[in-house]
PDB file of N, CA and C in Angstrom:
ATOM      1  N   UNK A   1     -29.031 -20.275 -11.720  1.00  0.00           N
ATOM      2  CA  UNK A   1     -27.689 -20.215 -12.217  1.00  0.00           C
ATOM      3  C   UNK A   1     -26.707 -19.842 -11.110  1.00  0.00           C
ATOM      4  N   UNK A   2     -26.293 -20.552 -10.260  1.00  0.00           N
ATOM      5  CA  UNK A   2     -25.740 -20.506  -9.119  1.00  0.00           C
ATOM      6  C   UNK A   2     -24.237 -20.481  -9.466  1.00  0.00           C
ATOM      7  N   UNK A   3     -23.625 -20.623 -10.439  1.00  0.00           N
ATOM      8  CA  UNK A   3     -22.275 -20.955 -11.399  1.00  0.00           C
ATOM      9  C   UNK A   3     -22.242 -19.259 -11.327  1.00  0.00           C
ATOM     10  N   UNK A   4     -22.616 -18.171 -11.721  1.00  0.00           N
ATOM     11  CA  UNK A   4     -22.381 -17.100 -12.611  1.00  0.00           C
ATOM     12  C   UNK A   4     -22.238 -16.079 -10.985  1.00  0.00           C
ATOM     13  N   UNK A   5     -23.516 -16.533 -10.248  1.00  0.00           N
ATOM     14  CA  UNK A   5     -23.376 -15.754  -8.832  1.00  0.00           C
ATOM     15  C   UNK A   5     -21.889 -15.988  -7.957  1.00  0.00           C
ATOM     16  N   UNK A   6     -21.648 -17.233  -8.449  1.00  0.00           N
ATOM     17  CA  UNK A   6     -20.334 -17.664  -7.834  1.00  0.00           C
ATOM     18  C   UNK A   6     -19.056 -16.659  -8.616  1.00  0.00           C
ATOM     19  N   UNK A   7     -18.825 -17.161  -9.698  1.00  0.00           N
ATOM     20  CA  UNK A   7     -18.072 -16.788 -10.727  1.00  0.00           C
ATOM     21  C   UNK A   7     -18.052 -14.961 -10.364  1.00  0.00           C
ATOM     22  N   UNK A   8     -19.424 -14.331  -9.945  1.00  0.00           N
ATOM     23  CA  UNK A   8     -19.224 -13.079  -9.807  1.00  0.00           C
ATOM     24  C   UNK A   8     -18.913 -12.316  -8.601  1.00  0.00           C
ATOM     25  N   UNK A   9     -18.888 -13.501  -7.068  1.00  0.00           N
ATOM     26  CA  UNK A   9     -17.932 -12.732  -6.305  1.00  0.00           C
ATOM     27  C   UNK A   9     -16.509 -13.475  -6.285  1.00  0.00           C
ATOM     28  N   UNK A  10     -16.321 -14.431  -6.943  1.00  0.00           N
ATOM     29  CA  UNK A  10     -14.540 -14.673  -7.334  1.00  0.00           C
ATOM     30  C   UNK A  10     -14.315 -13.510  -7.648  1.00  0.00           C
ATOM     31  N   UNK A  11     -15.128 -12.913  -8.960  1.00  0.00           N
ATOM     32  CA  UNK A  11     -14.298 -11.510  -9.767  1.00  0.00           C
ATOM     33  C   UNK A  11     -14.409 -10.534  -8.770  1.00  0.00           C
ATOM     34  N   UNK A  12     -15.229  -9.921  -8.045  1.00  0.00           N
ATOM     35  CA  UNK A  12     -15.282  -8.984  -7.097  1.00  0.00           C
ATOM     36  C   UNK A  12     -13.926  -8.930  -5.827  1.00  0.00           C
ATOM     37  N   UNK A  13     -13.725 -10.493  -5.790  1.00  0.00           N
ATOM     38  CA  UNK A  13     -13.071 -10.556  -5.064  1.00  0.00           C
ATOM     39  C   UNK A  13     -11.705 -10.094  -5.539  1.00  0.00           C
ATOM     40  N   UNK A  14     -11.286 -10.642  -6.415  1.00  0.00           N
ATOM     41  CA  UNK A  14     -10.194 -10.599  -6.966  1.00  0.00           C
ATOM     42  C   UNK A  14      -9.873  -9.063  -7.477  1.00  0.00           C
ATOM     43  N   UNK A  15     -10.892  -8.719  -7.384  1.00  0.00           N
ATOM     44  CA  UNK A  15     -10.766  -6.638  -7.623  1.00  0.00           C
ATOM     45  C   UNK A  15     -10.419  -5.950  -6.818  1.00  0.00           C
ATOM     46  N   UNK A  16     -11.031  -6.380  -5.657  1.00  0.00           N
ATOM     47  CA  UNK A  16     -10.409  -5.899  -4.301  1.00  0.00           C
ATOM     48  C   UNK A  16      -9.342  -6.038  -3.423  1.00  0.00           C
ATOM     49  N   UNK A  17      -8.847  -6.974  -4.012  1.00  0.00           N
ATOM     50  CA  UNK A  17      -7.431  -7.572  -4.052  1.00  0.00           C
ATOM     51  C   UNK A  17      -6.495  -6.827  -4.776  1.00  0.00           C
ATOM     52  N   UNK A  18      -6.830  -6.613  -6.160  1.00  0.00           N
ATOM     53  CA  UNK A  18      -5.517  -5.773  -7.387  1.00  0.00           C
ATOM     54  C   UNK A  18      -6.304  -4.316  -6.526  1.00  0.00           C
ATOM     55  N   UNK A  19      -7.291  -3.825  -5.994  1.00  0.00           N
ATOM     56  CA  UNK A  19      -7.212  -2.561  -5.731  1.00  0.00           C
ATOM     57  C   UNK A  19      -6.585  -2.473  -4.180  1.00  0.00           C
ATOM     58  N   UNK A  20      -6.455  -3.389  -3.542  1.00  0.00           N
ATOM     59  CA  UNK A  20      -5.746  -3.194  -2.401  1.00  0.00           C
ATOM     60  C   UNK A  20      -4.638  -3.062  -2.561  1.00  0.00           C
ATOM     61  N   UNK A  21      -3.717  -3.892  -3.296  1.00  0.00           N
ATOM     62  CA  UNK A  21      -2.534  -4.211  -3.862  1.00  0.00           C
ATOM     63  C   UNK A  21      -1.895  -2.847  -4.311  1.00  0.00           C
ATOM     64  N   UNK A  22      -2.977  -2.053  -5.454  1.00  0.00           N
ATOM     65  CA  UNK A  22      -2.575  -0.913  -5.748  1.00  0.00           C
ATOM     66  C   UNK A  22      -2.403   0.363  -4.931  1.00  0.00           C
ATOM     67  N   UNK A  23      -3.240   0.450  -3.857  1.00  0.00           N
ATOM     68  CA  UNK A  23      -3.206   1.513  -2.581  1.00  0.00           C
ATOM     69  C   UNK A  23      -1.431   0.979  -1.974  1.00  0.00           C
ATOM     70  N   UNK A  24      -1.519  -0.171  -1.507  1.00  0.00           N
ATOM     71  CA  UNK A  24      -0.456  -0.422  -1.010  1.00  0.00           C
ATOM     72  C   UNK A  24       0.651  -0.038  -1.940  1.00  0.00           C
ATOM     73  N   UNK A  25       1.201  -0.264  -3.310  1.00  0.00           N
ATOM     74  CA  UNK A  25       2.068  -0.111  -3.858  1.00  0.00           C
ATOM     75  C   UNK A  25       2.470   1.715  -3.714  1.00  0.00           C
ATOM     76  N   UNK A  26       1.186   2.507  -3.739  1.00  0.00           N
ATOM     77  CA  UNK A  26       0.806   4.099  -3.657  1.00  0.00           C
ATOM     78  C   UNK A  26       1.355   4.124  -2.398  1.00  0.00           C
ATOM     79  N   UNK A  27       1.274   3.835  -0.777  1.00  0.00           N
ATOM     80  CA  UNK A  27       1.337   4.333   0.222  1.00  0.00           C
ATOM     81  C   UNK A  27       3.355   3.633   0.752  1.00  0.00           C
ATOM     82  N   UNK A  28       3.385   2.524  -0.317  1.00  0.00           N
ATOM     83  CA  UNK A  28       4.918   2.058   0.009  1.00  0.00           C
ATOM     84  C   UNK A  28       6.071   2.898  -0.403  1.00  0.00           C
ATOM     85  N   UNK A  29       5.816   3.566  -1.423  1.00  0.00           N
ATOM     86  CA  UNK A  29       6.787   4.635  -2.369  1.00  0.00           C
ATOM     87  C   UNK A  29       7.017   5.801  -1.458  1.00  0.00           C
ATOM     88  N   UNK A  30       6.180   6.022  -0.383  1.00  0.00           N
ATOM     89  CA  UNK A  30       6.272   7.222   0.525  1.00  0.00           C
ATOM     90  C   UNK A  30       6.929   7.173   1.612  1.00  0.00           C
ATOM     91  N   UNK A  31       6.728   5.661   1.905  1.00  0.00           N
ATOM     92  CA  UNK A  31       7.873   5.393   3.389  1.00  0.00           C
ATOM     93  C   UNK A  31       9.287   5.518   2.723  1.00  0.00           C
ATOM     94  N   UNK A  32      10.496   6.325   3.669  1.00  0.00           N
ATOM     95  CA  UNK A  32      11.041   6.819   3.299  1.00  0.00           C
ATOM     96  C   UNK A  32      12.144   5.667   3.516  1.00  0.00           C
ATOM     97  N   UNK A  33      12.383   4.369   4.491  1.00  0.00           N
ATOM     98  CA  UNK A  33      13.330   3.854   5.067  1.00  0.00           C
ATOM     99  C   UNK A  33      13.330   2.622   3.993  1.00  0.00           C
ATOM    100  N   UNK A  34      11.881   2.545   3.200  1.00  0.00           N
ATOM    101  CA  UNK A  34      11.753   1.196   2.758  1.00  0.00           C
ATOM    102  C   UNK A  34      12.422   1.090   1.460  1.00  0.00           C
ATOM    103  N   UNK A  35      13.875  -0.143   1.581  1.00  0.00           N
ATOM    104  CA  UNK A  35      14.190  -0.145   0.827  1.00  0.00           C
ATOM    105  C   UNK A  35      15.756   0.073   0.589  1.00  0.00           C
ATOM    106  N   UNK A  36      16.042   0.796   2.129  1.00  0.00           N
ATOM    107  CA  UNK A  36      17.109   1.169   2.603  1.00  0.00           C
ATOM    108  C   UNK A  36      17.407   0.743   3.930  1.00  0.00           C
ATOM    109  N   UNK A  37      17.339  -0.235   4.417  1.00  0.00           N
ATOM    110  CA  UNK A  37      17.044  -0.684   5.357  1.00  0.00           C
ATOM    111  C   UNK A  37      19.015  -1.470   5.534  1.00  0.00           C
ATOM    112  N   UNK A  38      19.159  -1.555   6.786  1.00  0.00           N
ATOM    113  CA  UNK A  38      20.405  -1.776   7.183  1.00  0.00           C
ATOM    114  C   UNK A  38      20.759  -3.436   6.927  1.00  0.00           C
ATOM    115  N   UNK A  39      21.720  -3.970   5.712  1.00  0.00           N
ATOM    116  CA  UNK A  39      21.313  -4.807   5.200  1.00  0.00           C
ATOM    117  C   UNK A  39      20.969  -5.161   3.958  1.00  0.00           C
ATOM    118  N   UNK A  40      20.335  -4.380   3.108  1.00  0.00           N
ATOM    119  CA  UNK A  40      20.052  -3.940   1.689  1.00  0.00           C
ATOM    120  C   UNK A  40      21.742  -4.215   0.954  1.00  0.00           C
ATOM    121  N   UNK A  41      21.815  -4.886  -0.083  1.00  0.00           N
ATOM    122  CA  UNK A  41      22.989  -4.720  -0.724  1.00  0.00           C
ATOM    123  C   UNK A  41      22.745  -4.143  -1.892  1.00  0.00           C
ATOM    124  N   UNK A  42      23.578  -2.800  -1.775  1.00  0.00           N
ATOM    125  CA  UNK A  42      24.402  -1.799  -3.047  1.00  0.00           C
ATOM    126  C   UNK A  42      25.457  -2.486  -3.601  1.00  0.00           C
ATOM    127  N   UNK A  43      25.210  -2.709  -4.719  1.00  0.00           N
ATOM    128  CA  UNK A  43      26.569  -3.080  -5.664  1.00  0.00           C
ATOM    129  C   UNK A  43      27.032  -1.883  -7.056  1.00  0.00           C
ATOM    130  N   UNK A  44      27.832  -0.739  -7.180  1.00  0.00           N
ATOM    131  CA  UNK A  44      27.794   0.146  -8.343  1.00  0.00           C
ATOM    132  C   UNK A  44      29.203  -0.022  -8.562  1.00  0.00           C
ATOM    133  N   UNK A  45      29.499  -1.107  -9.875  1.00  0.00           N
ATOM    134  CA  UNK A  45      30.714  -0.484 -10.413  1.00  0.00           C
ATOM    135  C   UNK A  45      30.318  -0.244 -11.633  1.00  0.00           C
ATOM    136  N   UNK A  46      31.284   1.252 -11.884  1.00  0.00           N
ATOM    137  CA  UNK A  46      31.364   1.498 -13.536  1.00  0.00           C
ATOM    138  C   UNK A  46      29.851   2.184 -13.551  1.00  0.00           C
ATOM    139  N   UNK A  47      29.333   2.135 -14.620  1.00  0.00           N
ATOM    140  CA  UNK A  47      27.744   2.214 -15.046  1.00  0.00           C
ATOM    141  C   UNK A  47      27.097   1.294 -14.738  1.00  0.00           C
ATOM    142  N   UNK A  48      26.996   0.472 -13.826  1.00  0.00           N
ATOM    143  CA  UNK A  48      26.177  -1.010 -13.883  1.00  0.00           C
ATOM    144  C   UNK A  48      26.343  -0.682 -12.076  1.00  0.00           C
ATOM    145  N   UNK A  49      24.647  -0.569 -12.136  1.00  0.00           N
ATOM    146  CA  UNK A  49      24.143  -1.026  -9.865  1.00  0.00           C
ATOM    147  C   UNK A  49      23.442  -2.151  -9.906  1.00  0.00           C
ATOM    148  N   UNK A  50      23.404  -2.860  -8.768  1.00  0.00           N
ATOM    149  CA  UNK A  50      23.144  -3.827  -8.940  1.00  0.00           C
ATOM    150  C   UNK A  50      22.127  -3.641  -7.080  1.00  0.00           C
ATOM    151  N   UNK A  51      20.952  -3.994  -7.271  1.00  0.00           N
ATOM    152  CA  UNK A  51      20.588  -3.450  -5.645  1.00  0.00           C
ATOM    153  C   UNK A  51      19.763  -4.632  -5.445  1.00  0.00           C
ATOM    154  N   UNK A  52      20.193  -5.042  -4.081  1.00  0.00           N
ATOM    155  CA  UNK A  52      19.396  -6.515  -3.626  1.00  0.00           C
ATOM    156  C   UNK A  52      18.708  -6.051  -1.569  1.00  0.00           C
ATOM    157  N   UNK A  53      17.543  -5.907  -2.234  1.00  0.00           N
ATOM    158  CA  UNK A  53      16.779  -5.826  -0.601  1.00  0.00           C
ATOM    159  C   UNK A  53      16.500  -6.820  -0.119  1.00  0.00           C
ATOM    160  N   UNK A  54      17.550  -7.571   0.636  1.00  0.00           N
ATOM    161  CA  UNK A  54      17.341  -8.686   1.318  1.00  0.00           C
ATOM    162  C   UNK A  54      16.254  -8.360   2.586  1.00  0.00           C
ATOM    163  N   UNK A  55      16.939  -7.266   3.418  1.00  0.00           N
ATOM    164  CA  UNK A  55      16.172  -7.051   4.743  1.00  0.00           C
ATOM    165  C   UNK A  55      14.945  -6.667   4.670  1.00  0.00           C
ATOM    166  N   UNK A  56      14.883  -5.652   3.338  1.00  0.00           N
ATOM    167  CA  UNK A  56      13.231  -5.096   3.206  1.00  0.00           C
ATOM    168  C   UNK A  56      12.367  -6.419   2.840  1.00  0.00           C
ATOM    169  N   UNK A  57      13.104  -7.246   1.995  1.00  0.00           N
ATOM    170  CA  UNK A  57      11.881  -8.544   1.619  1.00  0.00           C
ATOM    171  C   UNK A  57      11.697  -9.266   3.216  1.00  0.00           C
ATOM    172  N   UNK A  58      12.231  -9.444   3.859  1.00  0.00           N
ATOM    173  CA  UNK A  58      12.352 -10.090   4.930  1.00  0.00           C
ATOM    174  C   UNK A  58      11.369  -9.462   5.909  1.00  0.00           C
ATOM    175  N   UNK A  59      11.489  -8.083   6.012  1.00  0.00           N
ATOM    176  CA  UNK A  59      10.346  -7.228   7.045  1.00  0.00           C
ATOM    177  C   UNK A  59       9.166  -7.713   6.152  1.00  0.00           C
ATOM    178  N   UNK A  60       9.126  -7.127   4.762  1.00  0.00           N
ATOM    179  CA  UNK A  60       7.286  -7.284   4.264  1.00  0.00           C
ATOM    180  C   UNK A  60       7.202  -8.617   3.933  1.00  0.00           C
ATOM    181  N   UNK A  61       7.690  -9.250   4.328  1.00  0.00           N
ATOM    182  CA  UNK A  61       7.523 -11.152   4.369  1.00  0.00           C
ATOM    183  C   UNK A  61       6.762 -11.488   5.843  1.00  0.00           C
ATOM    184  N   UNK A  62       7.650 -10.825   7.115  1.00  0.00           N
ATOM    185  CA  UNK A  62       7.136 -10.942   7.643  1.00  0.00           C
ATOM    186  C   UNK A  62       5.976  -9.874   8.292  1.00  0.00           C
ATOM    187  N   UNK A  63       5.187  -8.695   8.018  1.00  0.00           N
ATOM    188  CA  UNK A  63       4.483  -7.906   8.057  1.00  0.00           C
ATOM    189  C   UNK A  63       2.900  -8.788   7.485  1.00  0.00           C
ATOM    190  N   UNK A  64       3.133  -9.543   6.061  1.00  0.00           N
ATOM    191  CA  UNK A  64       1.969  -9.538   5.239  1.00  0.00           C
ATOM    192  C   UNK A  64       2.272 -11.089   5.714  1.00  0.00           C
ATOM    193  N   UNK A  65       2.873 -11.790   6.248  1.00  0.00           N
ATOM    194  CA  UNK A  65       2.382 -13.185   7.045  1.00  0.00           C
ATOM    195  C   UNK A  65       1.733 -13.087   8.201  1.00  0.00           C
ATOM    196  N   UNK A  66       2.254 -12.334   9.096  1.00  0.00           N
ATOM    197  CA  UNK A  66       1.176 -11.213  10.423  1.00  0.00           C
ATOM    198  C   UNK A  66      -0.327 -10.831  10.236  1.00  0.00           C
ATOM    199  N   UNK A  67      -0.274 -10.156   8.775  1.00  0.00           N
ATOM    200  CA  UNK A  67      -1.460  -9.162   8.420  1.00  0.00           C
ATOM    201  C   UNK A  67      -2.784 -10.845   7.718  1.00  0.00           C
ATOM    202  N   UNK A  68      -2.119 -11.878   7.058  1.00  0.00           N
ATOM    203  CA  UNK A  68      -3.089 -12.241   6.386  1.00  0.00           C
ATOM    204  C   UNK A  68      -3.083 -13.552   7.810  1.00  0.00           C
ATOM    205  N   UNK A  69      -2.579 -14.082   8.492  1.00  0.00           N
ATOM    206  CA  UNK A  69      -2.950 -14.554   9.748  1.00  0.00           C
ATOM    207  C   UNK A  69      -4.234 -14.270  10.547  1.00  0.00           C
ATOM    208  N   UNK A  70      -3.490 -12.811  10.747  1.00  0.00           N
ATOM    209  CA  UNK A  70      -4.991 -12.121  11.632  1.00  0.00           C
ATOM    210  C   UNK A  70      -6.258 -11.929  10.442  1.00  0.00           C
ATOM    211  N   UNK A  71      -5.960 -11.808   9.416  1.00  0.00           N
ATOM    212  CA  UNK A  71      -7.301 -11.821   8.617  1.00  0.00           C
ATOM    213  C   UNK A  71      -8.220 -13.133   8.527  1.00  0.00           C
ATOM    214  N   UNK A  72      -6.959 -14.175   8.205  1.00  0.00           N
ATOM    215  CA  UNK A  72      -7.771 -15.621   8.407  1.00  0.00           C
ATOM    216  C   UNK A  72      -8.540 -15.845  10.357  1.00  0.00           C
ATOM    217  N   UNK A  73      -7.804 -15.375  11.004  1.00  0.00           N
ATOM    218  CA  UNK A  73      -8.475 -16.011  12.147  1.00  0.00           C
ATOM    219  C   UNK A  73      -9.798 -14.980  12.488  1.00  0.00           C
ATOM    220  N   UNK A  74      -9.508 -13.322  11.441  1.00  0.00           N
ATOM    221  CA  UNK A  74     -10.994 -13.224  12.004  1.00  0.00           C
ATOM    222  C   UNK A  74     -12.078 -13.901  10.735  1.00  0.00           C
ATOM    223  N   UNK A  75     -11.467 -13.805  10.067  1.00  0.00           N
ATOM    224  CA  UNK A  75     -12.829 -14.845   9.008  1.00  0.00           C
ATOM    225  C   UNK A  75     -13.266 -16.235   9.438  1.00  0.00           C
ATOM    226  N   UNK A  76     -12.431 -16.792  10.328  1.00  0.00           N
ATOM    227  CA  UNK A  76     -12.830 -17.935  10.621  1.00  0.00           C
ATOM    228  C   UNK A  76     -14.208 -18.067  11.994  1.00  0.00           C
ATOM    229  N   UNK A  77     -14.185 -16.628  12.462  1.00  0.00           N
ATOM    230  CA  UNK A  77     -14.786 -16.818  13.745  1.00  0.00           C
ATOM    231  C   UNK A  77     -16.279 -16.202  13.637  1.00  0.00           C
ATOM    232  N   UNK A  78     -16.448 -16.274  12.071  1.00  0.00           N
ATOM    233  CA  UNK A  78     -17.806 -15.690  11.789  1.00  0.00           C
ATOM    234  C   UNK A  78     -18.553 -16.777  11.996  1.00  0.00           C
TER     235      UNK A  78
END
């Protein structure tokens, strides 16, 4: 049953993924700049903010295109 061995490191995989995902979300809330970054648009009138992180999407856009690069080229050299 070569289907189920398969099927069971997709799921493994995919665990280690939502648990990486989750460390990262834990260790991002602590950096203190992220999020505020020069660039970030504040909008508050009245009772209504309106907050758009252009620059922060732009750094972890380019951080996690860096990070999964170097992951593919070392998986490839096994």
């Amino acid at each position: 049953m070569p289907e189920l061995s398969d099927l069971g490191k997709m799921l493994l995989t995919f665990g280690g993924i939502i648990i990486a995902l989750g460390l990262l979300f834990l260790v991002a809330s602590r950096i203190p700049f992220l999020g505020r970054l020069p660039g970030d648009i504040l909008i508050r009138r009245g009772n209504t903010s309106i907050f758009i992180p252009i620059v922060t999407c732009i750094v972890l856009s380019l951080v996690l295109t860096v990070a999964v690069n170097l992951l593919l080229i070392l998986l490839r050299r096994r």
